[in-house]
N, C-alpha and C. Protein backbone atom coordinates (compact mmCIF):
# COMPACT_ATOMS: atom_id res chain seq x y z
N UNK A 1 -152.28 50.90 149.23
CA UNK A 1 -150.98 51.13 148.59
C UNK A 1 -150.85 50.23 147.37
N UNK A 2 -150.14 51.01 146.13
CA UNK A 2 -150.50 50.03 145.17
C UNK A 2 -149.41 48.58 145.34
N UNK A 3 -148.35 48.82 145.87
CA UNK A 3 -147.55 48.01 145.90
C UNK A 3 -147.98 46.61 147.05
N UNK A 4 -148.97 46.72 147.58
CA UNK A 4 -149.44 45.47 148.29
C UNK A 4 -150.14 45.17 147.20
N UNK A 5 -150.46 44.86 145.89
CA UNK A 5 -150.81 43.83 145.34
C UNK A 5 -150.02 42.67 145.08
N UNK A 6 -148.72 43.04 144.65
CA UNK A 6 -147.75 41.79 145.24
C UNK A 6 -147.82 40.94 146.19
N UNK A 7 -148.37 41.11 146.95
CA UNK A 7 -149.23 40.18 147.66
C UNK A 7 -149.82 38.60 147.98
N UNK A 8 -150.08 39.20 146.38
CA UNK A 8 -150.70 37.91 145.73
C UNK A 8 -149.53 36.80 145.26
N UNK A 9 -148.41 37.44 144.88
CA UNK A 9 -147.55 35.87 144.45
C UNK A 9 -147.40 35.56 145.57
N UNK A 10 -147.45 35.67 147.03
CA UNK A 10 -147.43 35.00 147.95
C UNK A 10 -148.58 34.03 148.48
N UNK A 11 -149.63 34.15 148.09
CA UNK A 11 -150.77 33.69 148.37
C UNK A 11 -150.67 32.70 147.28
N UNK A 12 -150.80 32.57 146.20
CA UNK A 12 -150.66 31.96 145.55
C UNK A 12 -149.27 30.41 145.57
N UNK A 13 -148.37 31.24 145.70
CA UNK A 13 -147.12 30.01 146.29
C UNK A 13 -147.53 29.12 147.09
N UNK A 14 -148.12 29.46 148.22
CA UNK A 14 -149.07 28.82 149.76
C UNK A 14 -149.55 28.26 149.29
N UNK A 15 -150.58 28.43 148.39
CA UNK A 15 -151.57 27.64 148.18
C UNK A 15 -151.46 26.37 146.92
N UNK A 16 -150.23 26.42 146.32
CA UNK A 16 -149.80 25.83 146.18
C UNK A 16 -150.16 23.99 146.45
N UNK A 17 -149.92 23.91 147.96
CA UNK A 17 -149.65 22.88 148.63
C UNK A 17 -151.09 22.71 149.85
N UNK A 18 -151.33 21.61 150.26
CA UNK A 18 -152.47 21.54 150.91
C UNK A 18 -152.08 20.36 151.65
N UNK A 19 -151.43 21.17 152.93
CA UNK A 19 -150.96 19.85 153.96
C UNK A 19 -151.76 18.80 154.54
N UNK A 20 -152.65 19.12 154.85
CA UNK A 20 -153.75 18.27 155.45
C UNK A 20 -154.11 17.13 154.54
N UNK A 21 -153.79 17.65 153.07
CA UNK A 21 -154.31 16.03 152.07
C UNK A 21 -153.18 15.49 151.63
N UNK A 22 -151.95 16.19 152.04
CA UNK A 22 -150.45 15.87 151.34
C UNK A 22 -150.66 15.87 150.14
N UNK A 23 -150.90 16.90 149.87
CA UNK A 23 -150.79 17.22 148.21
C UNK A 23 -149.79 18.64 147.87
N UNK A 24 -149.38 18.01 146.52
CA UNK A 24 -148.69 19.62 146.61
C UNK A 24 -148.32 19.64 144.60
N UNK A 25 -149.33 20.84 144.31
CA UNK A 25 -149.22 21.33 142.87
C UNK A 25 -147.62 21.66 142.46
N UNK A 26 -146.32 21.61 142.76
CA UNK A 26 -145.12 22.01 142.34
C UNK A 26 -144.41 20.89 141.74
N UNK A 27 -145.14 20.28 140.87
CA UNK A 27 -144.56 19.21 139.75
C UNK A 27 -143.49 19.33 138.88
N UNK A 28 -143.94 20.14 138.27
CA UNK A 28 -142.71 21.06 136.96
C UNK A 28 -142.53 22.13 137.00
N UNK A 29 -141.78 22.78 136.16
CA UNK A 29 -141.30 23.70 135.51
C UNK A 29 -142.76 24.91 135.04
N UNK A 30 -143.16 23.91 134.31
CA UNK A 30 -144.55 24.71 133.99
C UNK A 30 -145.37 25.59 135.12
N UNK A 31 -145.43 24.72 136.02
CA UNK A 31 -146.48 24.91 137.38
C UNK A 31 -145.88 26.59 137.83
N UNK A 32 -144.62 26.27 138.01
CA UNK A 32 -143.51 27.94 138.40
C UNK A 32 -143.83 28.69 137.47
N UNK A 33 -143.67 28.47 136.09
CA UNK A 33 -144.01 29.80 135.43
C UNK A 33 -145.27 30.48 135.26
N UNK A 34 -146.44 29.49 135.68
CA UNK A 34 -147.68 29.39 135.63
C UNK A 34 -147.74 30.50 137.10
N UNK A 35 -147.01 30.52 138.29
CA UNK A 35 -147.26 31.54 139.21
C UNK A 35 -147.04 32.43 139.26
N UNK A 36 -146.45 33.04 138.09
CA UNK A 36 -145.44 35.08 137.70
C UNK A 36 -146.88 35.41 136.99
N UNK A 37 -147.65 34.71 136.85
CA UNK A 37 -148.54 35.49 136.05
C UNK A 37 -148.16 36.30 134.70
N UNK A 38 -148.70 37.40 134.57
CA UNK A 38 -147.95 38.58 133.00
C UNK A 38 -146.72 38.70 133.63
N UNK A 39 -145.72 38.45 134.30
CA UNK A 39 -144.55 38.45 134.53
C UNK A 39 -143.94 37.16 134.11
N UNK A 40 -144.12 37.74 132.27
CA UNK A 40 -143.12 36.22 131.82
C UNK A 40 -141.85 36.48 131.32
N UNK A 41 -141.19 37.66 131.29
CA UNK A 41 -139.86 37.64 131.33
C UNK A 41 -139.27 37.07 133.02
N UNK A 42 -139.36 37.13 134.63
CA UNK A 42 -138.72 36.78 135.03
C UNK A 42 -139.37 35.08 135.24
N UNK A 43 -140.18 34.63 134.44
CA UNK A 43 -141.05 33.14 134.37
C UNK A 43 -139.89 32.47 133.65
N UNK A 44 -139.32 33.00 132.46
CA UNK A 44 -138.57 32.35 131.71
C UNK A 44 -137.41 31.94 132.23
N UNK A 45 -136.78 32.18 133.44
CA UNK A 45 -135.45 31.98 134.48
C UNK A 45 -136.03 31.10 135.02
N UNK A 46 -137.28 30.41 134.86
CA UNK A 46 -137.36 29.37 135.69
C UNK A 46 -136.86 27.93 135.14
N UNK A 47 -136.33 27.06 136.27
CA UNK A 47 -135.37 25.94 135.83
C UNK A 47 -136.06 24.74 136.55
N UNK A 48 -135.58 23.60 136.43
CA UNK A 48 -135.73 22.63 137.24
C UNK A 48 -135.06 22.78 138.53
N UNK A 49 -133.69 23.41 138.52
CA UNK A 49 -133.38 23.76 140.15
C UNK A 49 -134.41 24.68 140.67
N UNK A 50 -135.05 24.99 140.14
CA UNK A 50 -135.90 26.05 141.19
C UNK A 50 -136.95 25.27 142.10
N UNK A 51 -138.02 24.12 141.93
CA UNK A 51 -138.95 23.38 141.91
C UNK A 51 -138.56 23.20 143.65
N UNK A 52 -137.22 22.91 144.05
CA UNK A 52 -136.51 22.64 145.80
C UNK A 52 -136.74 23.71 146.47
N UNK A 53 -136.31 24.51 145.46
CA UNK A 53 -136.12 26.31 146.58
C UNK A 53 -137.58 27.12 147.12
N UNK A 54 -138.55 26.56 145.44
CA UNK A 54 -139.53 27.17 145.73
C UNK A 54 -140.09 27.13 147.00
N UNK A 55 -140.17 25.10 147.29
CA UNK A 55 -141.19 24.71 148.23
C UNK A 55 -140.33 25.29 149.29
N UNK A 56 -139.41 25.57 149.76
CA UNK A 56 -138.59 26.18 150.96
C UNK A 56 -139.22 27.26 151.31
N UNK A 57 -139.19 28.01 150.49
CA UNK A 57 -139.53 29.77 150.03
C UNK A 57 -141.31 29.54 150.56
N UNK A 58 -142.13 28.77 149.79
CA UNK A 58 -143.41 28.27 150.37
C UNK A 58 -143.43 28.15 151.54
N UNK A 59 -142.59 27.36 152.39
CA UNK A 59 -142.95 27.03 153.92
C UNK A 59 -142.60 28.28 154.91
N UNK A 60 -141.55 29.04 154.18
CA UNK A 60 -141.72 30.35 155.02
C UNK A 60 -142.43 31.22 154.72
N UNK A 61 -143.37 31.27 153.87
CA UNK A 61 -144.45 32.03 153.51
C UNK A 61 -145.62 31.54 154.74
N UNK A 62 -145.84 30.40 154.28
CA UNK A 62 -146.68 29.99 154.99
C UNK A 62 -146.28 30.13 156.33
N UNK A 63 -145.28 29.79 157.05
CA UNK A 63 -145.20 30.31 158.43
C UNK A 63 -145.54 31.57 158.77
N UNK A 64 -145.70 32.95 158.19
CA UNK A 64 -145.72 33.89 158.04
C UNK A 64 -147.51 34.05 158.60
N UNK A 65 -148.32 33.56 157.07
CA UNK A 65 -149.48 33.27 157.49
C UNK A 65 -150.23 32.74 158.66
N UNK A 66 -149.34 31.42 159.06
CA UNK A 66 -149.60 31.00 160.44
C UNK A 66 -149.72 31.68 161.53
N UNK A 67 -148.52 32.56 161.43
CA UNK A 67 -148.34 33.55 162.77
C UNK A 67 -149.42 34.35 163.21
N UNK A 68 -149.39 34.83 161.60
CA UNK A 68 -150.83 35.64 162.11
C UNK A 68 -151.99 35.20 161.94
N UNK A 69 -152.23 34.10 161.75
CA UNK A 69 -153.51 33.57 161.82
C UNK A 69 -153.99 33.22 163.48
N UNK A 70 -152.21 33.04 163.81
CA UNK A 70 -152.73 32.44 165.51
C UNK A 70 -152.44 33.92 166.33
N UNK A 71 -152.49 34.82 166.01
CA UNK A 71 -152.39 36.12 166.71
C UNK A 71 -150.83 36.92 167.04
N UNK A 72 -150.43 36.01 166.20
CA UNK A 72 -148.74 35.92 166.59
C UNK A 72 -148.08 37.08 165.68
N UNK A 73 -148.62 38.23 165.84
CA UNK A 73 -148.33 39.32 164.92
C UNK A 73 -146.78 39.83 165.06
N UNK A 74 -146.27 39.53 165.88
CA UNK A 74 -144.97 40.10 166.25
C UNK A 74 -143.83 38.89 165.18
N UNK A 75 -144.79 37.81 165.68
CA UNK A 75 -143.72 36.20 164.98
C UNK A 75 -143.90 36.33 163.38
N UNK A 76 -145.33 37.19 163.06
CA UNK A 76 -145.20 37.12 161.73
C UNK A 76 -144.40 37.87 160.86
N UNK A 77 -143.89 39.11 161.52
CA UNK A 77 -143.31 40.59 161.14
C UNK A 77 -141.75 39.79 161.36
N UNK A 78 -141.61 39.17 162.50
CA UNK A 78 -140.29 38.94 162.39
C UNK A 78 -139.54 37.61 161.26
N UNK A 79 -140.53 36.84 160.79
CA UNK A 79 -140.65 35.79 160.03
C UNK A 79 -140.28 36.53 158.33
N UNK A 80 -141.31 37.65 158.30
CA UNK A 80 -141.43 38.35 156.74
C UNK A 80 -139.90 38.86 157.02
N UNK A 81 -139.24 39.73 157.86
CA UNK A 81 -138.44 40.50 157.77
C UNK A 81 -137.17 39.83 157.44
N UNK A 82 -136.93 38.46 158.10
CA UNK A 82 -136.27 37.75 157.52
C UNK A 82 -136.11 37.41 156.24
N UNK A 83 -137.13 37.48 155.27
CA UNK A 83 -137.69 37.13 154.39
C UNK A 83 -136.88 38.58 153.31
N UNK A 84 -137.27 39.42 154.04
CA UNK A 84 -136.93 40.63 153.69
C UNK A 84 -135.48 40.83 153.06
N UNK A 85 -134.69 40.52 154.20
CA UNK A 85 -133.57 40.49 154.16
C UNK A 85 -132.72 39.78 153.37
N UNK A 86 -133.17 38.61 153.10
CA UNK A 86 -132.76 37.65 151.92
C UNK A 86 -132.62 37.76 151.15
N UNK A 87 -134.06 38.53 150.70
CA UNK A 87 -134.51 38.80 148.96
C UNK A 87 -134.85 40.09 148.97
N UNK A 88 -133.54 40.89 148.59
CA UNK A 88 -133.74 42.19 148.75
C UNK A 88 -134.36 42.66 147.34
N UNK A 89 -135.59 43.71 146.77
CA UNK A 89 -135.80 44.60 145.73
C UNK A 89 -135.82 45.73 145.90
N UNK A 90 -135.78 46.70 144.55
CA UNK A 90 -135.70 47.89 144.15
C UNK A 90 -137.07 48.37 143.79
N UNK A 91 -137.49 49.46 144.35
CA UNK A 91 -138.66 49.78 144.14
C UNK A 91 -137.99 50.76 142.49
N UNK A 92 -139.07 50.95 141.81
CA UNK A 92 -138.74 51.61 140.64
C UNK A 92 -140.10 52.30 140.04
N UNK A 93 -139.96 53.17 139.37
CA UNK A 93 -140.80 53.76 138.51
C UNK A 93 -141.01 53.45 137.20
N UNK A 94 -142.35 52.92 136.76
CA UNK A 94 -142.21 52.35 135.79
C UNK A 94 -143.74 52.77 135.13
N UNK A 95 -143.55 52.64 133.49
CA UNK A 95 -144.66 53.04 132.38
C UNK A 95 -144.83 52.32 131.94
N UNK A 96 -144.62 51.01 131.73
CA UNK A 96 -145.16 49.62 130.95
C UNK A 96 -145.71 50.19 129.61
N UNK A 97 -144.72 51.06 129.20
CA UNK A 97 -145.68 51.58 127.81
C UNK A 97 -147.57 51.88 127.55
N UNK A 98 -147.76 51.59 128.71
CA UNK A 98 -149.19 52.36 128.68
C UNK A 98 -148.79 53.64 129.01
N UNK A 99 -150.19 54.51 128.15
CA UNK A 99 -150.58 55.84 128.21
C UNK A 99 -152.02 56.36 129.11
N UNK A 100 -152.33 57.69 129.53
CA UNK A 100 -153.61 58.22 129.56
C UNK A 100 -153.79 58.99 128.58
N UNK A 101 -155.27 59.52 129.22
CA UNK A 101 -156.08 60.12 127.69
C UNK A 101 -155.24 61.24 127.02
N UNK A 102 -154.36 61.42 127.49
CA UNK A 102 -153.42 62.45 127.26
C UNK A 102 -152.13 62.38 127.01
N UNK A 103 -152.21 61.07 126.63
CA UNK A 103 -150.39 60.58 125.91
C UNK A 103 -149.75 60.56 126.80
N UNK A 104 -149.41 60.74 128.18
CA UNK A 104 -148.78 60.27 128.78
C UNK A 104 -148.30 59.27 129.54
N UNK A 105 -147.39 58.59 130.00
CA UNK A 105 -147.20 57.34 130.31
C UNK A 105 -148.57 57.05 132.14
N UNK A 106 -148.57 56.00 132.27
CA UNK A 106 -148.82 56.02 133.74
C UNK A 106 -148.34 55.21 134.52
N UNK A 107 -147.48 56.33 135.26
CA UNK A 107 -146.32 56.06 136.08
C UNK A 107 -146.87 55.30 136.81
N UNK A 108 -145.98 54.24 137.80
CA UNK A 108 -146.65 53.76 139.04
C UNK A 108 -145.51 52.85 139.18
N UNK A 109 -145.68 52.63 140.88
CA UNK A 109 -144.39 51.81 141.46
C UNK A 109 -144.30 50.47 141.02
N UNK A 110 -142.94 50.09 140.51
CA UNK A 110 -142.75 48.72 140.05
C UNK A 110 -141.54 47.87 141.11
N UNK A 111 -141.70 46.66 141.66
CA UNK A 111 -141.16 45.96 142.23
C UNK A 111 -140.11 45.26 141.45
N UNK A 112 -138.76 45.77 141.41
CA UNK A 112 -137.52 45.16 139.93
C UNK A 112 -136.52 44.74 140.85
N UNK A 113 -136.58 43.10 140.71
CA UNK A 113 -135.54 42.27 141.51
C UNK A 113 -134.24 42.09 140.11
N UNK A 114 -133.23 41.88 141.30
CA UNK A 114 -131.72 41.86 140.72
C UNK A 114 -131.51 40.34 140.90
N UNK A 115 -132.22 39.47 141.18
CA UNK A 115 -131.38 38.18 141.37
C UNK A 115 -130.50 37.20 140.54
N UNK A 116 -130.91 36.02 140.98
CA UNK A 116 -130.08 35.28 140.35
C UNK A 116 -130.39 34.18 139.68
N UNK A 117 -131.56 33.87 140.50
CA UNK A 117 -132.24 33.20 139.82
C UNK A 117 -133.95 33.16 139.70
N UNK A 118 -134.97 32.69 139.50
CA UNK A 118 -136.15 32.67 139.49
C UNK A 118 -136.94 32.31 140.89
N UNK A 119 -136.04 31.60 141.78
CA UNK A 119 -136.45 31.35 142.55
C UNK A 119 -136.58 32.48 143.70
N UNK A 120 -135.27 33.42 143.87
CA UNK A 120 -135.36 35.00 144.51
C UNK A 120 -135.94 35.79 144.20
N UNK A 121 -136.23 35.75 142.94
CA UNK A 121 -137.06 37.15 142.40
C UNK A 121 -138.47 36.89 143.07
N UNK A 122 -138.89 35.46 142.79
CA UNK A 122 -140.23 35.59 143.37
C UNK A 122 -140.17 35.84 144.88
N UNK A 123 -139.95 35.35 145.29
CA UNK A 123 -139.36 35.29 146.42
C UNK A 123 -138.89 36.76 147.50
N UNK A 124 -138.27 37.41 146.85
CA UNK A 124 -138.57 39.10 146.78
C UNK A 124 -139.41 39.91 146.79
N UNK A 125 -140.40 39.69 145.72
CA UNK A 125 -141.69 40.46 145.58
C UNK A 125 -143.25 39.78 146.36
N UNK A 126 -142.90 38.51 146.53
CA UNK A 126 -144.19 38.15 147.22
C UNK A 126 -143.57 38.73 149.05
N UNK A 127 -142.68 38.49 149.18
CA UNK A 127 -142.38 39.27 150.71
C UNK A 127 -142.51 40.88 150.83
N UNK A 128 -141.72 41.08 149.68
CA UNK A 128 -142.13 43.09 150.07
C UNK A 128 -143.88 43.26 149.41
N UNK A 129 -144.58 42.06 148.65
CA UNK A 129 -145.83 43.00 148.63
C UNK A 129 -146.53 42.28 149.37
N UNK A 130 -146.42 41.41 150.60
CA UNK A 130 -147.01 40.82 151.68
C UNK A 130 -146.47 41.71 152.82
N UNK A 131 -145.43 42.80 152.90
CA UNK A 131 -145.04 43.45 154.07
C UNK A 131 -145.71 45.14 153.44
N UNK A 132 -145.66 45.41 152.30
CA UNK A 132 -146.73 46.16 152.20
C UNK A 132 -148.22 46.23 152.43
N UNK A 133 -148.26 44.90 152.40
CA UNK A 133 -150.38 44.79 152.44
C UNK A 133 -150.05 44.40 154.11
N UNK A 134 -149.00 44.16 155.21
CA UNK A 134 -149.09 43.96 156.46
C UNK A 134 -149.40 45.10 156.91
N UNK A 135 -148.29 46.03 156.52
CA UNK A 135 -147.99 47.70 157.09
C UNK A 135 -149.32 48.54 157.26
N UNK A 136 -149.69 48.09 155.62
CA UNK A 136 -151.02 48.86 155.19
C UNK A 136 -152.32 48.49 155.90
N UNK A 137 -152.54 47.46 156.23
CA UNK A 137 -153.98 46.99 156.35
C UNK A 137 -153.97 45.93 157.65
N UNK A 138 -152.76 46.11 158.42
CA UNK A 138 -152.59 44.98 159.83
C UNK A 138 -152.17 43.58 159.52
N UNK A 139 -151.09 43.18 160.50
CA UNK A 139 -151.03 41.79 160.25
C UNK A 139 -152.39 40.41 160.48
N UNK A 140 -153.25 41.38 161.10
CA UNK A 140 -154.58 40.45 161.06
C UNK A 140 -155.33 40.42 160.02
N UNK A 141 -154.64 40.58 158.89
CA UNK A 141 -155.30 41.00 157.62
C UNK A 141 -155.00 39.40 156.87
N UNK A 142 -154.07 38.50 157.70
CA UNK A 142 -153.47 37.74 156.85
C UNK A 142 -154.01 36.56 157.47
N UNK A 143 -154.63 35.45 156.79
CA UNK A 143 -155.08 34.47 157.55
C UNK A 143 -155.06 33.09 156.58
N UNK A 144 -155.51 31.87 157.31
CA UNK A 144 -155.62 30.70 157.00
C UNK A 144 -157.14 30.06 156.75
N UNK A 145 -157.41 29.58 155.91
CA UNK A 145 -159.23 29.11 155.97
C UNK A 145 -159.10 28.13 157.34
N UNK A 146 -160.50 28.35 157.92
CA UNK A 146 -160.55 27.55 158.69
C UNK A 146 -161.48 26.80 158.43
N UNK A 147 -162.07 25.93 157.31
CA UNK A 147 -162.74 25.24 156.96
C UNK A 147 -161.79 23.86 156.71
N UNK A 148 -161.78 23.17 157.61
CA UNK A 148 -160.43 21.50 157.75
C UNK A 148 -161.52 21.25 156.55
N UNK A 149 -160.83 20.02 155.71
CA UNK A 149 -159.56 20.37 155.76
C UNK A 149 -158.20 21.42 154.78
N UNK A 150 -159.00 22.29 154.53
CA UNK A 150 -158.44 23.11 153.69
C UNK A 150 -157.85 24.26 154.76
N UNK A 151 -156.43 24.80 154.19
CA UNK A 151 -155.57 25.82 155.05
C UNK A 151 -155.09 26.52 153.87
N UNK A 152 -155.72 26.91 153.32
CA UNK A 152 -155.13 27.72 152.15
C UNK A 152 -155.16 29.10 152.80
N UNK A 153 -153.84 29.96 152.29
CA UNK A 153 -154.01 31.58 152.99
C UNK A 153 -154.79 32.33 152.20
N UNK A 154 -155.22 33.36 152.56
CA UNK A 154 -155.87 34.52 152.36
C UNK A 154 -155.70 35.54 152.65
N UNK A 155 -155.77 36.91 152.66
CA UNK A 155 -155.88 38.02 152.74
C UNK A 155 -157.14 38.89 153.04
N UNK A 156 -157.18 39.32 154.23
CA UNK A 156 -158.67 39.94 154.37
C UNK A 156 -158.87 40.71 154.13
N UNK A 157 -160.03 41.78 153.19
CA UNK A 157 -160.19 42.53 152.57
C UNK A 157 -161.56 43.30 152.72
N UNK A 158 -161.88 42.61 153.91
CA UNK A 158 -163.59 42.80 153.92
C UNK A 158 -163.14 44.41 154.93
N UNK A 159 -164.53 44.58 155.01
CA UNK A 159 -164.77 46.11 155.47
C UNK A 159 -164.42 45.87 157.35
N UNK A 160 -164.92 44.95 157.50
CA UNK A 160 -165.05 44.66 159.29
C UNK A 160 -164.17 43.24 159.64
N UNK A 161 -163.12 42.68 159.17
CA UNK A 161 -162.25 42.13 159.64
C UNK A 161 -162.78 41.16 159.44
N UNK A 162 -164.06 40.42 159.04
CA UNK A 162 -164.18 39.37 159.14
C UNK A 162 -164.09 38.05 158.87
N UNK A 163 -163.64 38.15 157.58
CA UNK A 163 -162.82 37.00 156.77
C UNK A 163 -162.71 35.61 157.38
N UNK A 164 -162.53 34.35 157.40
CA UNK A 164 -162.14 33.55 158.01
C UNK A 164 -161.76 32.09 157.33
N UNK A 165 -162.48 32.60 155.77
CA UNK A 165 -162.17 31.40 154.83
C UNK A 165 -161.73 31.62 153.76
N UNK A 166 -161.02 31.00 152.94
CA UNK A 166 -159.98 31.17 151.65
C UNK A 166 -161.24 31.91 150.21
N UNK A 167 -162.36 31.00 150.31
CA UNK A 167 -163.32 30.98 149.27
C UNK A 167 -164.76 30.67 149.81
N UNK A 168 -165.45 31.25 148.85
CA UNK A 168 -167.31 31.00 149.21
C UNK A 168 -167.47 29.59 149.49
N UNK A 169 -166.67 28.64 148.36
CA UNK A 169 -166.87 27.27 148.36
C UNK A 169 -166.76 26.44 150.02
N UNK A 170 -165.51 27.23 150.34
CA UNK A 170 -165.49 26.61 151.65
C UNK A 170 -166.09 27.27 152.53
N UNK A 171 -166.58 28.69 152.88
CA UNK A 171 -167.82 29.23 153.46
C UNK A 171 -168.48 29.03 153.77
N UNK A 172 -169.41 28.58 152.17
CA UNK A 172 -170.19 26.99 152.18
C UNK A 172 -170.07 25.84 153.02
N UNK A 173 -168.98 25.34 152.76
CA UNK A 173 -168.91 23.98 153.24
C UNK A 173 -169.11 24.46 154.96
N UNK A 174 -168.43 25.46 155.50
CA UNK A 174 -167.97 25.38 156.81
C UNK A 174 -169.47 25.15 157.44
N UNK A 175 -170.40 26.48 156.82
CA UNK A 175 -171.64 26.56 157.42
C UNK A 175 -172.34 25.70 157.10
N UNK A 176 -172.27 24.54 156.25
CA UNK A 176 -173.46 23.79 156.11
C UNK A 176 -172.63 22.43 157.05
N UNK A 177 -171.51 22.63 157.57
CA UNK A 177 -171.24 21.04 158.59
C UNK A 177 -171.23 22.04 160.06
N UNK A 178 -171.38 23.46 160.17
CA UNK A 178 -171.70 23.67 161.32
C UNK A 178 -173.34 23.76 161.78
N UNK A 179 -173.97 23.81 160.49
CA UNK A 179 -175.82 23.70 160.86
C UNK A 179 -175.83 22.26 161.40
N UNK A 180 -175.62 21.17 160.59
CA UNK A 180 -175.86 19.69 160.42
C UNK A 180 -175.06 19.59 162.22
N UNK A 181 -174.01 20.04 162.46
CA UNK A 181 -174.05 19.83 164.46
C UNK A 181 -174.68 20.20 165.31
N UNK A 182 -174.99 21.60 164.58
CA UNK A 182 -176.01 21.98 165.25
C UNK A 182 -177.67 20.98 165.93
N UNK A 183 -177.82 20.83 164.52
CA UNK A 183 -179.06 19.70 164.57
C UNK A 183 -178.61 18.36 164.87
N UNK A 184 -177.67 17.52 165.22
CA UNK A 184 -177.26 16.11 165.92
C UNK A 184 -177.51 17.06 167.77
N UNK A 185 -176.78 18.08 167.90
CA UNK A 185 -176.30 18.56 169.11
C UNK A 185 -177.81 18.82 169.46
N UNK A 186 -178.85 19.49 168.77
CA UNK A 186 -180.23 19.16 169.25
C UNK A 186 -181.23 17.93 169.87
N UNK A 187 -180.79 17.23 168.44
CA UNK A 187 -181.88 16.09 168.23
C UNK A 187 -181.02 14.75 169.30
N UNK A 188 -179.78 14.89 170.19
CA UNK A 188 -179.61 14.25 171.15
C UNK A 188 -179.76 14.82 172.49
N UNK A 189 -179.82 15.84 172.30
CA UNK A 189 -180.60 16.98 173.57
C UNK A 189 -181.89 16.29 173.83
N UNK A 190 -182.51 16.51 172.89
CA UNK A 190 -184.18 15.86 172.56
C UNK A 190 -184.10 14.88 173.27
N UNK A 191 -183.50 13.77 172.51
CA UNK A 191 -183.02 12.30 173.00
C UNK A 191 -183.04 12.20 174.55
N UNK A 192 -181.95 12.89 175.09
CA UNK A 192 -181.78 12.64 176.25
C UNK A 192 -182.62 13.40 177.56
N UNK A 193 -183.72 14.49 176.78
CA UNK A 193 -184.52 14.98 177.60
C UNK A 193 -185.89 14.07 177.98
N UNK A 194 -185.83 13.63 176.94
CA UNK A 194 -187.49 12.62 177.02
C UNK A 194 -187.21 11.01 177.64
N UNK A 195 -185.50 10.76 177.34
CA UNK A 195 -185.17 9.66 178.31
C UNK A 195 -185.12 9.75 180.53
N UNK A 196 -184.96 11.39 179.71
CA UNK A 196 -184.97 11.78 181.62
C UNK A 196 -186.16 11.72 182.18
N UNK A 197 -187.11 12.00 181.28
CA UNK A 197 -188.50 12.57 181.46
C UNK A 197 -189.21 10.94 181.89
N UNK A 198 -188.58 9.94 180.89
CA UNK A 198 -189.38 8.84 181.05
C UNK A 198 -188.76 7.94 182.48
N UNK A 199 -187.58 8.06 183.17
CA UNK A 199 -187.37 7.99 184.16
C UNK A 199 -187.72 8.28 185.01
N UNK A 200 -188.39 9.18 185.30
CA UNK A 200 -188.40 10.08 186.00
C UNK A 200 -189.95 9.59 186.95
N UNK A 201 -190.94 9.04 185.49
CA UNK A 201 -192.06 8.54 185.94
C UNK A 201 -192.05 7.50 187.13
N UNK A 202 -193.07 7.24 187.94
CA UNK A 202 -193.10 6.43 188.76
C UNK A 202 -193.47 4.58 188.27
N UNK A 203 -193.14 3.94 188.71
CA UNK A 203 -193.82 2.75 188.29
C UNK A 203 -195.52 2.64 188.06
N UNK A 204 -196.27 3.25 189.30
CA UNK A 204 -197.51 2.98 189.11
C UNK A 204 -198.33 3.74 188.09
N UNK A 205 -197.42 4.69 187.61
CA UNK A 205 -197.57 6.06 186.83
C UNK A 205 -198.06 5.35 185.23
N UNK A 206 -196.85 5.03 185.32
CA UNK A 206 -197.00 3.57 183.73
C UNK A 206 -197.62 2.97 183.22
């Protein structure tokens, strides 16, 4: 559905912030308008009051993600819907002044918030195009990296569900500190087989 690409200002808000290192990118003014992407007419409503609301708006995003990361598909639907309800939009039809090969516009659904301020609008469209990409593609579609210490959300997109990390980088990382246990979890196996072994001998054996 085209309207789950909205999606993405939600993913993006989340990630934002990275609890595990207590860090969190929502400094200024700049940083907010920097997340509308080509949406810089509703970027320009952004204020210094917004910078409070955002991170609010963030933590229920991210709860959202959580839910369904821990299987909690029901907690996540009821979390977004709330979400829903808050920040209500207008679906609309819209031509962005592009054409096809044939002069005509190309129509396609546009997400047009009424708010009030910068902080709802986003706020609006990252929930209805995170409850579109739920509807569309399962709430197990929505997840957390599990590479500690990074929890950044994601969206799964793969063919067979399998997703489990934000980026290759941490992919990377996950599988190269799950080989390296692998091989301690051996090489003290080892350890403790040849200590059994040498017990085991008799004194006169020696």
């Amino acid at each position: 559905m085209e309207l789950a690409h909205y999606s993405d200002f939600a993913v993006r808000l989340v990630n934002t912030e990275e609890p595990a290192r207590n860090k969190d990118a929502l400094t200024s003014v700049e940083v907010l308008r920097e997340l509308f992407g080509p949406a810089t007419q509703m970027a320009r409503r952004v204020t210094e009051a917004d910078l409070p609301r955002f991170r609010t708006v963030r933590a229920r995003l991210r709860a959202v993600f959580a839910a369904a990361d821990e299987g909690d598909h029901t907690g996540a639907v009821d979390l977004l819907n709330s979400l829903l309800l808050e920040f209500p939009v207008s679906p609309q039809i819209s031509g962005h002044d592009t054409l096809d090969e044939e002069g005509r516009p190309r129509w396609h659904m546009h997400l047009a918030d009424h708010s009030s301020n910068a902080t709802a609008g986003y706020a609006a469209i990252s929930a209805m195009g995170l409850a579109f990409h739920l509807t569309e593609f399962g709430a197990d579609r929505l997840g957390l990296c599990q590479a500690p210490p990074c929890r950044n959300a994601y969206l799964d997109t793969s063919t067979n569900r399998s997703r489990r990390y934000c980026s290759d980088r941490c992919a990377t990382r996950a599988n190269v500190a799950a080989y390296r246990a692998r091989k301690r979890l051996e090489a003290e196996r080892t350890g403790l087989t040849e200590d059994t072994s040498q017990e085991s001998v008799t004194p006169g054996e020696r």
